[in-house]
N, C-alpha and C. Protein backbone atom coordinates (compact mmCIF):
# COMPACT_ATOMS: atom_id res chain seq x y z
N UNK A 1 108.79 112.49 136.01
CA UNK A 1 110.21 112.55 135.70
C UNK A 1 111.01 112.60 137.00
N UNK A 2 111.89 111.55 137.06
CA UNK A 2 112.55 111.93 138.30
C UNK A 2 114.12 112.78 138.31
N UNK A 3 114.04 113.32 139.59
CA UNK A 3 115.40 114.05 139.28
C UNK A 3 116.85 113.79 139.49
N UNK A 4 117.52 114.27 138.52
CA UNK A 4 118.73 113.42 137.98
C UNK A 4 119.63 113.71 139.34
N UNK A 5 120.38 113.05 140.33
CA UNK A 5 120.99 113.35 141.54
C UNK A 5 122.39 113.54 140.96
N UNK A 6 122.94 114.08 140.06
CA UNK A 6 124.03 114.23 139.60
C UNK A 6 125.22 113.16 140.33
N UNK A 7 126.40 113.41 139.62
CA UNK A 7 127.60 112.66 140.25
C UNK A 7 127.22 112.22 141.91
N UNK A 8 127.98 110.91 141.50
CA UNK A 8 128.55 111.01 143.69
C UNK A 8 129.62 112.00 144.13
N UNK A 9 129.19 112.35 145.40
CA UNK A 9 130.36 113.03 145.82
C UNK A 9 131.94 111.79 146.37
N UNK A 10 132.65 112.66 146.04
CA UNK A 10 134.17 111.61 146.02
C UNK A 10 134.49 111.88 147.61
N UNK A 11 134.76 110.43 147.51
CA UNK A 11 135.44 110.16 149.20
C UNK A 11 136.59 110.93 149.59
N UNK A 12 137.12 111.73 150.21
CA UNK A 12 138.20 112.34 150.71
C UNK A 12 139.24 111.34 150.73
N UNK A 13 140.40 110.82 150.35
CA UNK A 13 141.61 109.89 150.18
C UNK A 13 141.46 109.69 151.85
N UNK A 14 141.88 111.05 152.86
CA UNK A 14 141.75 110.44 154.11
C UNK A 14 140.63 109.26 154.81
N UNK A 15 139.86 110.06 154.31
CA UNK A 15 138.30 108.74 154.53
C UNK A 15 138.42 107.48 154.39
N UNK A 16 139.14 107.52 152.81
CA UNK A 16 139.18 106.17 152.62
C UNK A 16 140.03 105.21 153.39
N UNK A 17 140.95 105.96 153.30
CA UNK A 17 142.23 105.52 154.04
C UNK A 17 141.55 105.04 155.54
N UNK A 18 141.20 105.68 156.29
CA UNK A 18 140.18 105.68 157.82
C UNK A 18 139.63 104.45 157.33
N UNK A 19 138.78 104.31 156.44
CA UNK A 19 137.43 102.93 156.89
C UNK A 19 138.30 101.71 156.50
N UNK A 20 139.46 102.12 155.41
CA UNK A 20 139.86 100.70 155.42
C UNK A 20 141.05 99.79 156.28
N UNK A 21 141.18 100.95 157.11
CA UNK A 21 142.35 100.21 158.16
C UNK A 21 140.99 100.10 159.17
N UNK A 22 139.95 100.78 159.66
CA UNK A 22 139.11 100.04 160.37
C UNK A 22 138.68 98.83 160.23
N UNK A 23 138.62 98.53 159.13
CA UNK A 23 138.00 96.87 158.54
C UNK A 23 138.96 96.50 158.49
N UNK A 24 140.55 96.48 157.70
CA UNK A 24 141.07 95.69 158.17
C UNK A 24 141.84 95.26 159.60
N UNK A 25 141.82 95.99 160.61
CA UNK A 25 142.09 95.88 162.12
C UNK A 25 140.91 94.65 162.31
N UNK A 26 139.70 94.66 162.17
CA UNK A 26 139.06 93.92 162.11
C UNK A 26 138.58 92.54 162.02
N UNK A 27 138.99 92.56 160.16
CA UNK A 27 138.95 91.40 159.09
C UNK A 27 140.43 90.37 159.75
N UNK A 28 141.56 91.32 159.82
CA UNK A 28 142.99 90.69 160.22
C UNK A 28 142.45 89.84 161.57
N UNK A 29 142.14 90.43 162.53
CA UNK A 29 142.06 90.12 163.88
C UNK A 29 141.05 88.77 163.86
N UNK A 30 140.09 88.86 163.45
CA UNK A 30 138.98 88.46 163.06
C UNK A 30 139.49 86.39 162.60
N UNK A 31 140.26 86.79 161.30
CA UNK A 31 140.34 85.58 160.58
C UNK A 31 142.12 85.24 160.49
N UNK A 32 142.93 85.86 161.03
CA UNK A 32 144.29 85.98 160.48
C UNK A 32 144.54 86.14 159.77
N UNK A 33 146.14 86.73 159.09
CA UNK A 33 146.37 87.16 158.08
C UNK A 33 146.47 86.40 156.59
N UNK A 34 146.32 85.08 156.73
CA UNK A 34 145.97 84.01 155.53
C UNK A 34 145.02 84.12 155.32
N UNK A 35 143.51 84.22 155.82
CA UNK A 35 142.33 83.64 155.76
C UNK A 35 142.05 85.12 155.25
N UNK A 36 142.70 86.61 155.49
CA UNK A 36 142.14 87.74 155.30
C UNK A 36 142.29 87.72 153.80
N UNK A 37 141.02 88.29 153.56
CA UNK A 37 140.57 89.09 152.01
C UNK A 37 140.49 90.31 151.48
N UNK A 38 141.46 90.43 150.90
CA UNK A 38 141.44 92.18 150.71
C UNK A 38 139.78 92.90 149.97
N UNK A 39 139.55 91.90 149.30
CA UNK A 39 138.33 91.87 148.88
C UNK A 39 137.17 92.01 149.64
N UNK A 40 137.54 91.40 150.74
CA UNK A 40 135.98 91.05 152.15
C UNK A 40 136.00 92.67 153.05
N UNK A 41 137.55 92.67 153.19
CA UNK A 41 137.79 94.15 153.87
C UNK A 41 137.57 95.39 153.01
N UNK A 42 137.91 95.47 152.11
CA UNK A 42 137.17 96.69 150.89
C UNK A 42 135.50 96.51 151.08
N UNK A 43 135.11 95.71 150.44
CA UNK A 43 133.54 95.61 150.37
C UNK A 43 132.59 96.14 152.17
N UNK A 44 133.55 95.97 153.22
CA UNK A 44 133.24 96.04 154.49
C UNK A 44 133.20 97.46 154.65
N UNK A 45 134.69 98.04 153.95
CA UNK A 45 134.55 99.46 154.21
C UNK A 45 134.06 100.50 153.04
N UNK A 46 133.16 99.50 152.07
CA UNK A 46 132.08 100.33 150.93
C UNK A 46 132.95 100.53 149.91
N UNK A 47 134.42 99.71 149.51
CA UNK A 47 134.88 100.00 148.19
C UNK A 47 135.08 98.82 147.74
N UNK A 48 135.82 99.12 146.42
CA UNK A 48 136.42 97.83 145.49
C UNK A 48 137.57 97.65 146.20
N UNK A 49 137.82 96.57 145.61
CA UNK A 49 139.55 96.19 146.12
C UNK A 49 140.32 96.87 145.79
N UNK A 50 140.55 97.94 144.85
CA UNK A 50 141.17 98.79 143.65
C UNK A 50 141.83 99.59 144.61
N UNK A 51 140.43 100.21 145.44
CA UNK A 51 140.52 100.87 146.70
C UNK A 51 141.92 100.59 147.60
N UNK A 52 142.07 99.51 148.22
CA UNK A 52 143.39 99.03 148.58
C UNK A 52 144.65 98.99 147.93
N UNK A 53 145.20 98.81 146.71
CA UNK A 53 145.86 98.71 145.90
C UNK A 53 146.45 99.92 145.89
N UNK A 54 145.55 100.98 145.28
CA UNK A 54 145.73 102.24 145.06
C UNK A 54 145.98 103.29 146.91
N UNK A 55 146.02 102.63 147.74
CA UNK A 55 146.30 103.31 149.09
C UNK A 55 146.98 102.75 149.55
N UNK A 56 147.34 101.59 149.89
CA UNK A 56 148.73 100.54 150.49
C UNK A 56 149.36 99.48 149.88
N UNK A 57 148.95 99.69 148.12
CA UNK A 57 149.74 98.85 147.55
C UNK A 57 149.45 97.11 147.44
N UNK A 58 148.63 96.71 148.95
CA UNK A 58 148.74 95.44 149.03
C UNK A 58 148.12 94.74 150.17
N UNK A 59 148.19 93.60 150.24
CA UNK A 59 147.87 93.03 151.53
C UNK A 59 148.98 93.41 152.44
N UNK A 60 150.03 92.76 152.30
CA UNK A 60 151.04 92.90 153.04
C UNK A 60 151.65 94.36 153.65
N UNK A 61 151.20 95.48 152.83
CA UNK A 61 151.46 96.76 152.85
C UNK A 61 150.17 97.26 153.88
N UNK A 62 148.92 97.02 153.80
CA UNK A 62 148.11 97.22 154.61
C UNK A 62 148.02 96.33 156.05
N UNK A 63 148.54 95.02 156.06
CA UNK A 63 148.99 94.76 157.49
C UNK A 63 149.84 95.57 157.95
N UNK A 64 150.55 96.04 157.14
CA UNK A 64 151.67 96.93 158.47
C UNK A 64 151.06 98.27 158.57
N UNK A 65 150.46 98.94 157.86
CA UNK A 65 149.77 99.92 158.07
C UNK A 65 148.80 100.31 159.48
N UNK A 66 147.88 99.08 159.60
CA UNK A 66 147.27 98.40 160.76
C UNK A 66 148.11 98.92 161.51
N UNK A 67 148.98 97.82 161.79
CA UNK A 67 150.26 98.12 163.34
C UNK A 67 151.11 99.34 163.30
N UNK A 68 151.16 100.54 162.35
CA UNK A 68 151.74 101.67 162.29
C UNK A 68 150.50 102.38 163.10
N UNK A 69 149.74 102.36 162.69
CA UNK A 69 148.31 103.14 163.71
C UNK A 69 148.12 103.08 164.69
N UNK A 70 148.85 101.75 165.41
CA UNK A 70 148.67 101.63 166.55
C UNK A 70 149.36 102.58 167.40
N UNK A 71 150.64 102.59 166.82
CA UNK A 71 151.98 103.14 167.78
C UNK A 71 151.73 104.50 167.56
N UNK A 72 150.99 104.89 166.12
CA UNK A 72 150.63 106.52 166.20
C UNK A 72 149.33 106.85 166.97
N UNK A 73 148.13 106.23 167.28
CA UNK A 73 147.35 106.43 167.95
C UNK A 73 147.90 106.29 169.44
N UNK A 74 149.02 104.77 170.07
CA UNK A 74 149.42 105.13 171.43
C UNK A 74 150.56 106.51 172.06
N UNK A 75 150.90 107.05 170.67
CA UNK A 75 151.62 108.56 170.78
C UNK A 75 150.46 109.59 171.52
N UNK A 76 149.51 109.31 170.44
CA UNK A 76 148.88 110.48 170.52
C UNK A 76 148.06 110.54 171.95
N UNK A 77 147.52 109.09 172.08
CA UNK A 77 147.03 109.70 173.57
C UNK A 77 148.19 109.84 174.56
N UNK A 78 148.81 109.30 174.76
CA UNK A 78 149.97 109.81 175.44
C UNK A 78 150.20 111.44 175.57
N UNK A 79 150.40 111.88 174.49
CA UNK A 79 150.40 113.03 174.35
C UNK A 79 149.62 114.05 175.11
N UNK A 80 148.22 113.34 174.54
CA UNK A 80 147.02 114.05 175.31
C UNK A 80 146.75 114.20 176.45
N UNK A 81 147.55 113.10 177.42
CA UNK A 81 146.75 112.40 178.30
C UNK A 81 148.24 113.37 179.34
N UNK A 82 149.17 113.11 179.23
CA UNK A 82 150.92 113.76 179.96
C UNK A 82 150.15 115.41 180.10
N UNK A 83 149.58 116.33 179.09
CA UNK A 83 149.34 117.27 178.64
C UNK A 83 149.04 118.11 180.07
N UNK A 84 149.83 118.95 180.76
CA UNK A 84 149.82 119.40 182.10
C UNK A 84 149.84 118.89 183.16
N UNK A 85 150.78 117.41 183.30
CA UNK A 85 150.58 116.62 183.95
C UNK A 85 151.78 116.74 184.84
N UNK A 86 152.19 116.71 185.83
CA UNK A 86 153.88 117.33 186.55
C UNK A 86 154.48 115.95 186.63
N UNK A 87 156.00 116.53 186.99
CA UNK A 87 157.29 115.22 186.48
C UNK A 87 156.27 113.95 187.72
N UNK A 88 156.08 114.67 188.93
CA UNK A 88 155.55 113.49 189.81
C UNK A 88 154.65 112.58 189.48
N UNK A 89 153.77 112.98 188.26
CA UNK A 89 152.79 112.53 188.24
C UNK A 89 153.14 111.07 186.86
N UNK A 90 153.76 111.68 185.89
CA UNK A 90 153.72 111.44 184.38
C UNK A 90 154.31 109.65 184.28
N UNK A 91 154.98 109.46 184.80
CA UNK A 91 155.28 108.19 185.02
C UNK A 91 154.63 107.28 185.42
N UNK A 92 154.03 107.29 186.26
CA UNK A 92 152.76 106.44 186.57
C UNK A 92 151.34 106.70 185.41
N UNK A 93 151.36 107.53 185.25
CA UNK A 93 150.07 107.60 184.16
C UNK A 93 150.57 107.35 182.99
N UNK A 94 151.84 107.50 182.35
CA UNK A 94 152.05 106.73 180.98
C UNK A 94 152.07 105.38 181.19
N UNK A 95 152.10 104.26 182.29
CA UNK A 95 152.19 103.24 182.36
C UNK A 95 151.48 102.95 182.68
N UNK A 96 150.06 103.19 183.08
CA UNK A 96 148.57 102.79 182.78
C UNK A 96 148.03 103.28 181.63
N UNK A 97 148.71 104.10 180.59
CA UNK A 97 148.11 103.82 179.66
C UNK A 97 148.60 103.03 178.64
N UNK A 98 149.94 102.68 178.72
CA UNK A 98 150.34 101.57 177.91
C UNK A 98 150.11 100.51 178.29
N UNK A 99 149.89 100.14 179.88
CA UNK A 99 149.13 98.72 180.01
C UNK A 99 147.72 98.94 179.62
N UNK A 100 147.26 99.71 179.43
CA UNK A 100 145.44 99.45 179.49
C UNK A 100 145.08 99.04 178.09
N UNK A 101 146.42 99.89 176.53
CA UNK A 101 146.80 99.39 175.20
C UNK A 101 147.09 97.97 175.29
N UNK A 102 147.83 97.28 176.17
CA UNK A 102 148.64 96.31 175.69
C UNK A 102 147.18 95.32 176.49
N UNK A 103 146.45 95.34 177.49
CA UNK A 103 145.58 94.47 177.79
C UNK A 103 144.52 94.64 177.32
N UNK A 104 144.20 96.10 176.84
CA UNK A 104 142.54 95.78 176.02
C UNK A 104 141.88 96.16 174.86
N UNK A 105 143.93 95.72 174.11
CA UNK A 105 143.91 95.93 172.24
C UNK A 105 144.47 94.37 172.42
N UNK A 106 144.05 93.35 172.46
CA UNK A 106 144.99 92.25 172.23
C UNK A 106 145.23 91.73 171.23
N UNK A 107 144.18 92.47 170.10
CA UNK A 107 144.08 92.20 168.33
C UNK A 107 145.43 92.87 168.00
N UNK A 108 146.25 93.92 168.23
CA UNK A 108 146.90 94.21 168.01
C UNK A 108 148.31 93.46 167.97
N UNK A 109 148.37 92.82 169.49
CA UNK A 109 149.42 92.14 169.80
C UNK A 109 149.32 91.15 168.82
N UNK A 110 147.94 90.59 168.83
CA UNK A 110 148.16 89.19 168.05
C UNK A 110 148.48 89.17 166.33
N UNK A 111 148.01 90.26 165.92
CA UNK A 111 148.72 90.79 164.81
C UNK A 111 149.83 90.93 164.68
N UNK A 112 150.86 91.54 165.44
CA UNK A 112 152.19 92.10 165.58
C UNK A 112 153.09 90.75 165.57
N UNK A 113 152.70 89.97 166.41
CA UNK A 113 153.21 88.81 166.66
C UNK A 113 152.76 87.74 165.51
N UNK A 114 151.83 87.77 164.48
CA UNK A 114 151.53 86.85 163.48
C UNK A 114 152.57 87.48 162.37
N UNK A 115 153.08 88.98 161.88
CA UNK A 115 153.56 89.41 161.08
C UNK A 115 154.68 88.95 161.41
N UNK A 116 155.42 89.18 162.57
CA UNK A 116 156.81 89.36 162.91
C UNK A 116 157.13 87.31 162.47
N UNK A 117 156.31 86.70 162.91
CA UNK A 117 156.53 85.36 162.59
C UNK A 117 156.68 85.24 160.60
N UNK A 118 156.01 85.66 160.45
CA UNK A 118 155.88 85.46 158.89
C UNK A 118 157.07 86.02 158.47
N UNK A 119 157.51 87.14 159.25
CA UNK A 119 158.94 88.26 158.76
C UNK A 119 160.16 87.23 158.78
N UNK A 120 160.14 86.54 159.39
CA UNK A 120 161.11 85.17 159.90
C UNK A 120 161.38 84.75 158.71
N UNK A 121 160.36 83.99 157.74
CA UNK A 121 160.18 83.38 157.19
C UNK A 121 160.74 83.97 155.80
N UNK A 122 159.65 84.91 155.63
CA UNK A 122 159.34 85.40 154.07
C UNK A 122 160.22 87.03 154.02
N UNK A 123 160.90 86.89 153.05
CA UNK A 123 162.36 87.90 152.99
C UNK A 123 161.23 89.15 152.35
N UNK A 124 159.58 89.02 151.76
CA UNK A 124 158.85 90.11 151.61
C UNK A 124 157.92 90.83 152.76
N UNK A 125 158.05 90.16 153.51
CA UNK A 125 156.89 90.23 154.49
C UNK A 125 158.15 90.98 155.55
N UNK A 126 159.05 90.60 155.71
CA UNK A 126 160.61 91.15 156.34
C UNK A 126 160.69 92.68 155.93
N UNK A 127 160.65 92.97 154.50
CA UNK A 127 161.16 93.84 154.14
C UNK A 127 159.96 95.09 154.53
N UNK A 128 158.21 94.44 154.49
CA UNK A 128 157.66 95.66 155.15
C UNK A 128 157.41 95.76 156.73
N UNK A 129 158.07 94.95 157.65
CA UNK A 129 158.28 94.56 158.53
C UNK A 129 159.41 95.86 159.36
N UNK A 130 160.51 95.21 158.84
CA UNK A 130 161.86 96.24 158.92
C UNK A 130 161.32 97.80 159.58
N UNK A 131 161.02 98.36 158.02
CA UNK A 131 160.87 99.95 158.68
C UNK A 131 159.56 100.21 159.53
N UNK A 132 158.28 99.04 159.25
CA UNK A 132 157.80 99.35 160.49
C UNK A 132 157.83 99.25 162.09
N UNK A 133 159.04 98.57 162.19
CA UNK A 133 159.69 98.57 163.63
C UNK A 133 160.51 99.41 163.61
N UNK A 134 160.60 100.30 162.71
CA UNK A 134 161.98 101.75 162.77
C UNK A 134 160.98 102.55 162.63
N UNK A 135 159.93 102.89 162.18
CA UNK A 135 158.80 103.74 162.81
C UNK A 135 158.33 103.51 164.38
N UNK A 136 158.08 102.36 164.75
CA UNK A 136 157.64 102.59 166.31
C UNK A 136 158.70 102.45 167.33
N UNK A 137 159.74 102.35 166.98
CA UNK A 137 161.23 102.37 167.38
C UNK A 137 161.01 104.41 167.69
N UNK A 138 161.15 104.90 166.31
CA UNK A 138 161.39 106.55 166.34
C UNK A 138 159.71 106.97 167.27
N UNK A 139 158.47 106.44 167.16
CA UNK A 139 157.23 106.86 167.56
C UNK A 139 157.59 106.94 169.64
N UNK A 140 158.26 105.59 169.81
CA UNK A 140 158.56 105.60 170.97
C UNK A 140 159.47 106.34 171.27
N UNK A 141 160.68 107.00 170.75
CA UNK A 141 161.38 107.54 170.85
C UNK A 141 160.51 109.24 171.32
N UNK A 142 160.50 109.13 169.95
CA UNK A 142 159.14 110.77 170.22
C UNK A 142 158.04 110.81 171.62
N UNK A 143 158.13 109.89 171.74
CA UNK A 143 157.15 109.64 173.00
C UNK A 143 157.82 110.25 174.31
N UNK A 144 159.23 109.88 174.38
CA UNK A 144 160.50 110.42 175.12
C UNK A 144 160.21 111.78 175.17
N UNK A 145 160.69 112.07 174.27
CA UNK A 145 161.14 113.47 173.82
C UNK A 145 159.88 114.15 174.57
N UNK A 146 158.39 113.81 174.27
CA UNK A 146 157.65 114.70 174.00
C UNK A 146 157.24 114.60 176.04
N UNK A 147 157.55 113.76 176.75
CA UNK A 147 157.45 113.63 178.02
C UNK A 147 158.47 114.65 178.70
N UNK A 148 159.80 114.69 178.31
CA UNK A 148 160.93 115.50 178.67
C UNK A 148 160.52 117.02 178.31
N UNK A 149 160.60 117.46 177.28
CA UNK A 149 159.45 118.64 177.01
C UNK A 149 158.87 119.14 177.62
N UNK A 150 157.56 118.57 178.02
CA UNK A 150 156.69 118.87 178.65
C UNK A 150 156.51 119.06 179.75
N UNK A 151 157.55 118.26 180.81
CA UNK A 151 157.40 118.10 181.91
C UNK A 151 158.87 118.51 182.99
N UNK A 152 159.81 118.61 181.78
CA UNK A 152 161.68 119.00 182.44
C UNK A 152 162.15 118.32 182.54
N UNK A 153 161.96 116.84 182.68
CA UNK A 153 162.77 115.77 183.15
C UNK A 153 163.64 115.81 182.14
N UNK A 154 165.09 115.32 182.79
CA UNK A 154 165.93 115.03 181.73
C UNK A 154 166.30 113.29 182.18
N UNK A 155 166.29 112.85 180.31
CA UNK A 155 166.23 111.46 180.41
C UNK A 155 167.52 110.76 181.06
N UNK A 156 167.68 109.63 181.25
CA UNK A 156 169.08 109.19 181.40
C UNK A 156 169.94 108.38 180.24
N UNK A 157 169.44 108.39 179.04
CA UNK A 157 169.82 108.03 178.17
C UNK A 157 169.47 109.07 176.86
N UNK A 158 169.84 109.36 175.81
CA UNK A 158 169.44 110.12 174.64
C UNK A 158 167.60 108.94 174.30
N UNK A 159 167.21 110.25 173.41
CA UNK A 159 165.50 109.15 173.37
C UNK A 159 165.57 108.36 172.13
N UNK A 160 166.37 108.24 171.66
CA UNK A 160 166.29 107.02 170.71
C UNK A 160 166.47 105.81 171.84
N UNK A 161 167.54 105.59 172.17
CA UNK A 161 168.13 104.45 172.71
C UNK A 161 166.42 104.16 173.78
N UNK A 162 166.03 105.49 174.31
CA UNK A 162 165.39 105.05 175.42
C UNK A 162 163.71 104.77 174.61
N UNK A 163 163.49 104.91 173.68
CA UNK A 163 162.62 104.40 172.72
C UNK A 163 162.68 102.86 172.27
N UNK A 164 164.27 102.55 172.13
CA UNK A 164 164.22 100.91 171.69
C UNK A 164 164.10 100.36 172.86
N UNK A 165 164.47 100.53 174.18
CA UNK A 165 164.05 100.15 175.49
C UNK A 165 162.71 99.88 175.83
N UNK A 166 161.69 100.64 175.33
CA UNK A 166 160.58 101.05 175.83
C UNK A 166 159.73 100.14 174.82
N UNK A 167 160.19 100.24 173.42
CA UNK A 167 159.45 99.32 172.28
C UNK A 167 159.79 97.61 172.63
N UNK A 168 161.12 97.53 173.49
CA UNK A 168 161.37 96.29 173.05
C UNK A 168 160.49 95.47 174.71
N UNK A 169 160.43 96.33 175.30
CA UNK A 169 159.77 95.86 176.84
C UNK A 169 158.23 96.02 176.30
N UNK A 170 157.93 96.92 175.62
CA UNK A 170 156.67 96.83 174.87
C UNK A 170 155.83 95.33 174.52
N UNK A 171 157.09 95.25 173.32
CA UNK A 171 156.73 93.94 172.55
C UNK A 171 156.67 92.26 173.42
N UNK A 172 157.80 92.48 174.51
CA UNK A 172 158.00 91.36 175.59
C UNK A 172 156.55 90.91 176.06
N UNK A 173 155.99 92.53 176.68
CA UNK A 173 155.25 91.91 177.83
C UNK A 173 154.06 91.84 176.58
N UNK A 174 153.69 92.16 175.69
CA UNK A 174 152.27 91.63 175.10
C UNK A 174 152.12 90.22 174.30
N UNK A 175 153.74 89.97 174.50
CA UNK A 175 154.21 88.49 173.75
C UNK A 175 153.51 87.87 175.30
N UNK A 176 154.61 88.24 176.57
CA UNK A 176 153.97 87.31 177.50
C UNK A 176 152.98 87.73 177.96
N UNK A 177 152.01 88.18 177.85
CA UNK A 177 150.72 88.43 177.97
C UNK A 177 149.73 87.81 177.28
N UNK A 178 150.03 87.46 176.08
CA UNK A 178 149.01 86.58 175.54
C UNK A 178 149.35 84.95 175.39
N UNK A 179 150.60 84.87 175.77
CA UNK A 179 151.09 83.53 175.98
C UNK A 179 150.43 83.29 177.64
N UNK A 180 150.55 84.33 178.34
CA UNK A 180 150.18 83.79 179.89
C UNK A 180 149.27 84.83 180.88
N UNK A 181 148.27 85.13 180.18
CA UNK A 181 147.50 86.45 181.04
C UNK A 181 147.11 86.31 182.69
N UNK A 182 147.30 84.83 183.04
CA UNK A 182 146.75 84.80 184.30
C UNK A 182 148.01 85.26 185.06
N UNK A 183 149.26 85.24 184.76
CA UNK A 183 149.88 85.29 185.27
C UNK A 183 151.30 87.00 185.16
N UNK A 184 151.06 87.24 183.55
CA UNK A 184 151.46 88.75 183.56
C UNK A 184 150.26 89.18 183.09
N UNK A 185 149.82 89.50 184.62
CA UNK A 185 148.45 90.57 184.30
C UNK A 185 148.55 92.28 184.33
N UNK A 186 147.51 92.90 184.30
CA UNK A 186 147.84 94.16 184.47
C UNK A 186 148.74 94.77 185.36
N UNK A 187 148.39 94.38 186.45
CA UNK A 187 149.10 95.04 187.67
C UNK A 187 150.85 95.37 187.49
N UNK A 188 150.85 93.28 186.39
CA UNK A 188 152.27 93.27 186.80
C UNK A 188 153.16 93.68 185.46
N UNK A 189 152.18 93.77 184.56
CA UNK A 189 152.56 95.48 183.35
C UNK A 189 153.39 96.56 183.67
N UNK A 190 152.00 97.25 184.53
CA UNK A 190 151.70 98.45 184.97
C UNK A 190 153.14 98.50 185.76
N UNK A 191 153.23 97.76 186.49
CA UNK A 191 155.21 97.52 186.94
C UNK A 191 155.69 97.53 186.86
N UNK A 192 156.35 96.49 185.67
CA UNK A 192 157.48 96.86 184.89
C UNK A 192 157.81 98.02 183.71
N UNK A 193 156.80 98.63 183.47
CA UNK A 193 156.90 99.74 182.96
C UNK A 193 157.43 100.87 183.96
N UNK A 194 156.58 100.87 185.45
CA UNK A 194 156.95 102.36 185.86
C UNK A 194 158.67 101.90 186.35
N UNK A 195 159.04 100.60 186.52
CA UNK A 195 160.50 100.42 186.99
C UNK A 195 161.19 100.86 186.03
N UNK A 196 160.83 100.58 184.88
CA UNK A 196 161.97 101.15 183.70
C UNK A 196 161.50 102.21 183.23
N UNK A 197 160.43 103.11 183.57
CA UNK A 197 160.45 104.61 183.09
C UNK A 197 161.21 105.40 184.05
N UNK A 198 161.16 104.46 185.14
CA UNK A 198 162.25 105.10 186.54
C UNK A 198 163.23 105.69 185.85
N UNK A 199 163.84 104.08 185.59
CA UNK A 199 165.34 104.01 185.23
C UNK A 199 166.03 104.82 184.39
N UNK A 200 164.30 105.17 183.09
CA UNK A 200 165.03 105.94 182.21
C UNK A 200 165.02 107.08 182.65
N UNK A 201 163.82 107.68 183.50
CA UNK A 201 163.50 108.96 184.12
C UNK A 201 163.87 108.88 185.35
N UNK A 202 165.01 109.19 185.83
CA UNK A 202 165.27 109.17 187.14
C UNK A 202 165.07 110.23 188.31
N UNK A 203 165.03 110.12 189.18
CA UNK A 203 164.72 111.52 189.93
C UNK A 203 165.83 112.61 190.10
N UNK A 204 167.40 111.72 190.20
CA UNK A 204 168.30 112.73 190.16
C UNK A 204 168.54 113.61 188.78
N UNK A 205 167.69 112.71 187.98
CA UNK A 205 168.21 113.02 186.48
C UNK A 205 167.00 114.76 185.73
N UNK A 206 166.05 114.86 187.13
CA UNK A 206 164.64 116.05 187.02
C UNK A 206 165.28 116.77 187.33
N UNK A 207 164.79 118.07 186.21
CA UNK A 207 165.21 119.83 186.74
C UNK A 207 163.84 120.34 188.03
């Protein structure tokens, strides 16, 4: 007689949530967002498609999900990384780590830049589009904040404004970065970032 292994144990919602933006970061990057299967990416991360539906609603709802992770995962190391770091220092090290994101996540960019094209187009794909650029709009913003905080500097602009600055030089250089890597390479990232964290962080502007 063998013994009965009772029920499965149930996936934690977070879990699920975790394996299926891993597969689809993946599946998206992988095949683009036409060719992607919500079906191929469920089965990848051990569920039904139901699975998706019931956590982002959709395809279109789980592409932006994807690119919301990004800007909350580049918070968080940020965060981690500033974490006792002095005003002298913090500027130069947030801008190697947003170039080291923007040159060696390029699935990301190329995602960001396949949605935002489709957003053009399609007034649905727009509409989950919208607030996820008013999430990494406010993520960058918080990013501000949480540098000033930590370190005394006072910004030269309020951190919203200096958040859409920072998102929109963001989005530039990984546009021209994958349009032209031989030519905006790291170095010359890593540059235009610390010139405009200057600008926003100025030295007269440090307690």
């Amino acid at each position: 007689m063998t013994d009965n292994p009772g029920p499965a144990r149930r996936v934690p919602r977070a879990e699920v949530r975790r394996r299926l933006l891993a597969e689809a970061v993946r599946v998206f990057t992988e095949r683009g967002y036409d060719d992607a299967r919500i079906e191929d990416i469920a089965h990848a991360a051990g569920f039904t498609k139901g699975a998706v539906y019931s956590n982002f609603g959709g395809k279109q709802e789980l592409f932006g999900a994807v690119l919301r992770q990004g800007a909350e995962d580049e918070l968080a190391t940020v965060s981690a990384e500033i974490d006792g770091a002095d005003a002298a220092t913090v500027i130069g090290r947030v801008a190697e780590l947003i170039t080291a994101r923007i040159v060696g996540d390029t699935g990301h960019g190329q995602l960001g830049l396949e949605f935002a094209a489709r957003a053009a187009r399609d007034e649905r794909t727009r509409a989950v589009l919208a607030p996820m650029r008013r999430a990494q709009r406010d993520t960058a913003a918080r990013s501000v904040t949480e540098v000033t905080e930590r370190t005394g500097i006072a910004a030269a602009v309020p951190a919203e404004l200096a958040g859409l600055i920072l998102h929109c030089l963001t989005n530039g250089l990984v546009n021209e970065h994958l349009a032209d890597p031989e030519a905006v390479t790291a170095d010359v990232i890593e540059q235009a970032f610390s010139a405009v964290l200057t600008a926003l962080l100025p030295p007269t502007a440090r307690t």
